[in-house]
Protein backbone atom coordinates (compact mmCIF):
# COMPACT_ATOMS: atom_id res chain seq x y z
CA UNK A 1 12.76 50.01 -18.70
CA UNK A 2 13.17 47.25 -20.98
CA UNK A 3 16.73 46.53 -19.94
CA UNK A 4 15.65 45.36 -16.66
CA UNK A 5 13.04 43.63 -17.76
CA UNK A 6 15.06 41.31 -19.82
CA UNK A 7 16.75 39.91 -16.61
CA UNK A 8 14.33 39.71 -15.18
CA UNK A 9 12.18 37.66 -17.71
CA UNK A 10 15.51 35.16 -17.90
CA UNK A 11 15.76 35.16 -13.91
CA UNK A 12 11.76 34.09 -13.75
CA UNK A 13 11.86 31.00 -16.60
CA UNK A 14 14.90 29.70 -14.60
CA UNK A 15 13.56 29.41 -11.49
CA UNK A 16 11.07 27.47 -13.06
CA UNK A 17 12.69 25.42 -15.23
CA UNK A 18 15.28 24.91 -12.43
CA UNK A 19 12.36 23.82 -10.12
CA UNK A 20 10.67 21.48 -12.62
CA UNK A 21 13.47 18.57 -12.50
CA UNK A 22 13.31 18.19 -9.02
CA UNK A 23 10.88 15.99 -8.29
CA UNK A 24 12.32 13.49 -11.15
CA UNK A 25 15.91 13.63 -9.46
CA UNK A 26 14.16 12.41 -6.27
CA UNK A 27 12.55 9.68 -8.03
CA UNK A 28 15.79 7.56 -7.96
CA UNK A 29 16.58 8.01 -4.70
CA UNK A 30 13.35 6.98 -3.16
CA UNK A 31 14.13 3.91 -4.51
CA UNK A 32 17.51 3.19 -2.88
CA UNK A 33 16.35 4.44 0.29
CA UNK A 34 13.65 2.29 -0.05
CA UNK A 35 16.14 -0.65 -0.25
CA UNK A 36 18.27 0.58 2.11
CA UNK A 37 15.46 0.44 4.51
CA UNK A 38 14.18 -3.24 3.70
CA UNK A 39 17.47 -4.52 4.07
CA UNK A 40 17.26 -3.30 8.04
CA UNK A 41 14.74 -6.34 8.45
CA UNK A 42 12.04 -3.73 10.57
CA UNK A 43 8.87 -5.38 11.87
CA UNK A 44 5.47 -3.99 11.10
CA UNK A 45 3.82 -1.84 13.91
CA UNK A 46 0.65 -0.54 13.98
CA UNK A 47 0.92 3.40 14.13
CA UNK A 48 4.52 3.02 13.80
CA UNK A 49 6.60 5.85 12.26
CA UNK A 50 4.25 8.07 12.92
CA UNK A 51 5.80 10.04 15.82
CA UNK A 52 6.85 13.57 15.62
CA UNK A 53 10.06 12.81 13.69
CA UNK A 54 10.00 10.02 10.79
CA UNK A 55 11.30 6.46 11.08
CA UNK A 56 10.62 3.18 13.15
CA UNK A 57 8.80 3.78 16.38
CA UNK A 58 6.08 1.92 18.79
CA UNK A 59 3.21 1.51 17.35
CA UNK A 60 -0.87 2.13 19.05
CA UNK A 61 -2.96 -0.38 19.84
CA UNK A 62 -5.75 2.28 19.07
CA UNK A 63 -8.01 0.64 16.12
CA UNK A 64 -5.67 -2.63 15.41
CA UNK A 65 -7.89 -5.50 13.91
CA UNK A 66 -4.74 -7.31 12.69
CA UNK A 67 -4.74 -11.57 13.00
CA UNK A 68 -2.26 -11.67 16.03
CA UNK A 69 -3.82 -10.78 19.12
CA UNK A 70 -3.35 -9.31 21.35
CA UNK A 71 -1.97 -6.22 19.82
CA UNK A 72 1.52 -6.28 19.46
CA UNK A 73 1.68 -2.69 18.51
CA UNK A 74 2.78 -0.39 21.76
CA UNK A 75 5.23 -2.65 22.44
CA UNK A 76 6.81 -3.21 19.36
CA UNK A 77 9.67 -0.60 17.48
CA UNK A 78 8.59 -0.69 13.61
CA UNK A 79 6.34 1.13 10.72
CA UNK A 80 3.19 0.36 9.60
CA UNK A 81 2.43 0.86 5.78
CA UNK A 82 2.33 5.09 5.77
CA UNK A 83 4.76 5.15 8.01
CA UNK A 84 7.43 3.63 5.89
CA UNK A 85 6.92 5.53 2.91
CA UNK A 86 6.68 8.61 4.91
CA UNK A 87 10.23 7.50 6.33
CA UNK A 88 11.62 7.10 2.55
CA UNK A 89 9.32 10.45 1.07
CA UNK A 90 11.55 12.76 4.19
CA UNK A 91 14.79 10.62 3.70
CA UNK A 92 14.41 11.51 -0.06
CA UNK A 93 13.60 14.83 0.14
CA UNK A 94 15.34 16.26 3.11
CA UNK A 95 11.96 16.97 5.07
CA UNK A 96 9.03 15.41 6.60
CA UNK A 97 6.92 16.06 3.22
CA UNK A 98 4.38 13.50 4.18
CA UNK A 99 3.71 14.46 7.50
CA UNK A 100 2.61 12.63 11.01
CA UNK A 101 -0.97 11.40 9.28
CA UNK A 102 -1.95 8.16 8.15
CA UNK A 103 -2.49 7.34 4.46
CA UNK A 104 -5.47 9.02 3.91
CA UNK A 105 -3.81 12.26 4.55
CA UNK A 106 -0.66 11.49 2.59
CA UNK A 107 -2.46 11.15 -0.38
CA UNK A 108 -3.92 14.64 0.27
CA UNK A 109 -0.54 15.81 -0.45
CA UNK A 110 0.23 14.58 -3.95
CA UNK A 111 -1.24 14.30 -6.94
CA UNK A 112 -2.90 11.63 -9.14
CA UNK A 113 -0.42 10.11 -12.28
CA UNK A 114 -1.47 7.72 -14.80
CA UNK A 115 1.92 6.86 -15.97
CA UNK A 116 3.96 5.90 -13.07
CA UNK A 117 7.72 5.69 -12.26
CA UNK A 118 9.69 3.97 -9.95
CA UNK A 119 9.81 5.66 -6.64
CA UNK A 120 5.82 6.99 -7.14
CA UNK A 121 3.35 5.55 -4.00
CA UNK A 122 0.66 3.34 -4.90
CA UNK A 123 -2.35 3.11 -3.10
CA UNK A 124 -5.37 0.88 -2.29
CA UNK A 125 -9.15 1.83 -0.90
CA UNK A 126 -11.18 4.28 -2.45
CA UNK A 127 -10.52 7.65 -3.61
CA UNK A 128 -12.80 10.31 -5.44
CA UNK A 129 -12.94 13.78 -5.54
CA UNK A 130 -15.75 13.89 -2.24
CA UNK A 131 -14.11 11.30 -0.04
CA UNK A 132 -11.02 9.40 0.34
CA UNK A 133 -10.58 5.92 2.53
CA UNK A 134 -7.26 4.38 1.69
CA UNK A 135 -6.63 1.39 3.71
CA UNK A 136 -3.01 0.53 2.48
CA UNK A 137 0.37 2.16 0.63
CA UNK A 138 3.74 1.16 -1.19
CA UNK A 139 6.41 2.70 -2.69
CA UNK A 140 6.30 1.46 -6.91
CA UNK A 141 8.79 -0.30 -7.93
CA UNK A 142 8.28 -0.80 -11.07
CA UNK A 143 7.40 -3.80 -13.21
CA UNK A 144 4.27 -4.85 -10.97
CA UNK A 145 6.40 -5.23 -7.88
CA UNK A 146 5.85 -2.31 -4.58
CA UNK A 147 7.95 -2.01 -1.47
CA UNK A 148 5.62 -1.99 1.62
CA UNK A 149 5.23 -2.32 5.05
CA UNK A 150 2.29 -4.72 4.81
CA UNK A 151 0.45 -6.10 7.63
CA UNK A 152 1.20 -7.65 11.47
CA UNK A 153 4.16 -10.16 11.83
CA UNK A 154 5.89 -9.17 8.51
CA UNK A 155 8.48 -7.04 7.94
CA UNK A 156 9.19 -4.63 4.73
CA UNK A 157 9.13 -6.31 1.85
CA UNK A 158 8.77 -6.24 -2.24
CA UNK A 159 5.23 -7.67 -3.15
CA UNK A 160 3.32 -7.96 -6.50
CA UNK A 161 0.64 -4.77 -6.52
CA UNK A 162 -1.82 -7.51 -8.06
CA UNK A 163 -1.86 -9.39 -5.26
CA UNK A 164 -3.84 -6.46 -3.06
CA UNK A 165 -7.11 -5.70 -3.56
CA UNK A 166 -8.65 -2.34 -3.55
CA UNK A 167 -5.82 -0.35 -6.13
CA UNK A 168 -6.98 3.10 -5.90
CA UNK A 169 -3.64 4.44 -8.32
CA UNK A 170 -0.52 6.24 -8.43
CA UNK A 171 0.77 9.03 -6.68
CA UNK A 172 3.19 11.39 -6.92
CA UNK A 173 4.68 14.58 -4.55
């Protein structure tokens, strides 16, 4: 009996020491995506990205209270703020790991870090452990700086976190 229990012990610590690396391989490649994706020059939608399959799509006009008006949003191909880093997170990872929701239900999905790394989503509202209201999302960077889809009439870009108010933290998958 304790022949095959030996293999079986070895089999069990590396699937999870084969598992634990993972998400820190990813890390890297969230970031080039990331890039990859700014460098397309896509607008800002409202609700865009958020179709059944990840990437740039028409937005909703459906609770815009952006500056330009009227809503620009059903007519125009793009990715709002969760949208974009829900593009990257399934890019990254191979599958739609975010899901269709908006950026209160993304950060449902990951957990809380206070020591973040490049390629780690940062987001802004209010979260606590009985209610969550984000209102905004980027992809860290590192060194201050996020990549983020970030309002009406812009397109993806590299901002200073600083600069938005409301930080709520860091998030990883």
């Amino acid at each position: 009996m304790r022949r095959g229990l030996l293999p079986a012990l070895v089999l069990v610590l590396l699937l999870a020491t084969a598992s634990a690396p993972i998400r820190e391989w990813v890390a890297p490649d969230i970031v080039r995506l990331a890039y990859e994706i700014e460098r397309k020059d896509i607008t800002y939608s409202w609700g865009g990205g958020h179709a059944e399959e990840p990437g740039p799509s028409k937005g909703t006009c459906l609770g815009y209270k952006g500056r330009i008006k009227p809503c620009p949003a059903a007519r125009t191909r793009g990715l709002d703020c969760s949208g974009f880093t829900r593009w990257v997170y399934a890019l990254a990872h191979g599958a739609d790991v975010l899901g269709p929701g908006n950026t209160d239900d993304h950060v449902r999905r990951m957990y809380r870090v206070k020591k973040p790394q490049p390629g780690d989503l940062v987001y802004f509202g209010k979260i606590t452990k009985k209610r969550i209201k984000t209102h905004h999302v980027g992809i860290f960077l590192g060194g201050g700086k996020m990549m983020n889809a970030p309002e009406t009439g812009a397109e993806i870009r590299i901002d200073d976190i600083a600069d938005k108010k409301g930080f709520a933290g860091y998030y990883r998958y």
